[in-house]
Protein backbone atom coordinates (compact mmCIF):
# COMPACT_ATOMS: atom_id res chain seq x y z
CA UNK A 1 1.78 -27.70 -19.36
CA UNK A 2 1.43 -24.49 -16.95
CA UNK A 3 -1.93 -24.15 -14.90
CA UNK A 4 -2.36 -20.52 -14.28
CA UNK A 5 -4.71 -18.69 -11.54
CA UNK A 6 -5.55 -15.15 -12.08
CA UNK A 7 -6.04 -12.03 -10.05
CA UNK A 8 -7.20 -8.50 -10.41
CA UNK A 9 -5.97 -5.47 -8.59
CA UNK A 10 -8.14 -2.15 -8.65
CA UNK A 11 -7.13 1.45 -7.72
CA UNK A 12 -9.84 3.73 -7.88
CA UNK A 13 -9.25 7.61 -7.64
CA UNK A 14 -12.05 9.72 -7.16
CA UNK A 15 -11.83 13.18 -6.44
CA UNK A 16 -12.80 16.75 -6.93
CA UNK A 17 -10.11 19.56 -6.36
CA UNK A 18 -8.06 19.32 -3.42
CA UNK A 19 -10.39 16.67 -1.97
CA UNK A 20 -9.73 13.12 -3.32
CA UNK A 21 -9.79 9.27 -2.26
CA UNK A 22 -7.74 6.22 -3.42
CA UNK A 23 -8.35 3.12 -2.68
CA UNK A 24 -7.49 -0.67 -3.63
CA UNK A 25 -8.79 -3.84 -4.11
CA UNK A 26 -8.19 -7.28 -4.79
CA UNK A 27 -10.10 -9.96 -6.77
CA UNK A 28 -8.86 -13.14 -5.43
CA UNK A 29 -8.79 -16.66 -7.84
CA UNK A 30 -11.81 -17.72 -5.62
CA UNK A 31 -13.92 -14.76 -6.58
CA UNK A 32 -13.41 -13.03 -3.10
CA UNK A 33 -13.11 -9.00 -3.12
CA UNK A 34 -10.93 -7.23 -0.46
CA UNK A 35 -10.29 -3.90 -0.08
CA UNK A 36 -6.27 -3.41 0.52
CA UNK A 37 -6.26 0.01 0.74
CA UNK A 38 -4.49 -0.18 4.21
CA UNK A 39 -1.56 -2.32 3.03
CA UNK A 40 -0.30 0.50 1.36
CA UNK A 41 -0.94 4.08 -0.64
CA UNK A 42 0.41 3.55 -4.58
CA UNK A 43 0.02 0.96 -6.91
CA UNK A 44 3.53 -0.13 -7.17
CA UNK A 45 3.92 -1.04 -3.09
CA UNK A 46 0.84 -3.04 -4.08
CA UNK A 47 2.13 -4.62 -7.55
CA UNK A 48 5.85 -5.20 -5.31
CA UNK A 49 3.63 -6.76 -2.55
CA UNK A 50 2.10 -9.56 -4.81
CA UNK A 51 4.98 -9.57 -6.93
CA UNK A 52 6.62 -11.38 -3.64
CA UNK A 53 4.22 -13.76 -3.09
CA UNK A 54 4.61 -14.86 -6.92
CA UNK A 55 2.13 -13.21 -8.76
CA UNK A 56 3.17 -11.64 -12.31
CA UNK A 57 1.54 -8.94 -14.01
CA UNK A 58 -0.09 -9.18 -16.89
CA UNK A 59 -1.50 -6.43 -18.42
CA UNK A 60 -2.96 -2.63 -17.00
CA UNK A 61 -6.09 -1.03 -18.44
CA UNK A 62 -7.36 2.96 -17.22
CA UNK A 63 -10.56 4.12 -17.33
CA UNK A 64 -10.83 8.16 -16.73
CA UNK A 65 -14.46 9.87 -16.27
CA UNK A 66 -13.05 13.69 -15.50
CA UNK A 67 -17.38 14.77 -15.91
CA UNK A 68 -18.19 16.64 -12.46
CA UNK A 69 -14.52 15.81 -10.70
CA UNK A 70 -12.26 13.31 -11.41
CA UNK A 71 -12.82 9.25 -11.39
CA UNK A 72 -9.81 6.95 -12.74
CA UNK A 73 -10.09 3.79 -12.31
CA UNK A 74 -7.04 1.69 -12.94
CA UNK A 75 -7.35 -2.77 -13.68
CA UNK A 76 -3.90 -4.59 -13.23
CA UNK A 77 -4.40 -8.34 -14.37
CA UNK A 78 -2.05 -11.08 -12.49
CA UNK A 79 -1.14 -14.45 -12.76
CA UNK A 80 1.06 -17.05 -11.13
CA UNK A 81 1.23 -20.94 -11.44
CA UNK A 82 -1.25 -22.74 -10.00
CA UNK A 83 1.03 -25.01 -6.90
């Protein structure tokens, strides 16, 4: 049988007009949070990124709050076998 660890990536978008932020981070297997926002600016160079060091995506979920701007928050669940 498979032992799996999971993962969680997070872009948040939060912006108002022409003024805007994105950002990204990861929830490691060990609980840890860091923010990856430097390691590159969409979701796929993150997604490619894991996807290299064997992680597999699982599912996506969105969230969107558009009440005074604009807020989306995006969830992109991972796994890979434990080694």
């Amino acid at each position: 049988m498979v032992a799996w660890e999971y993962a969680l990536l997070v872009r948040r978008y939060q912006g108002q007009g022409r003024n805007f932020h994105v950002s990204f981070v990861w929830y490691a297997p060990d609980g840890s949070r860091k923010d990856i926002t430097a390691y590159g600016d969409t979701a796929i160079a993150h997604l490619n990124r894991v996807g290299r060091e064997g992680w597999e995506l699982v599912s996506a979920a969105e969230d969107v709050n558009n009440v005074q701007g604009s807020t989306e928050v995006h969830r992109y669940h991972l796994k890979r076998p434990l080694a």
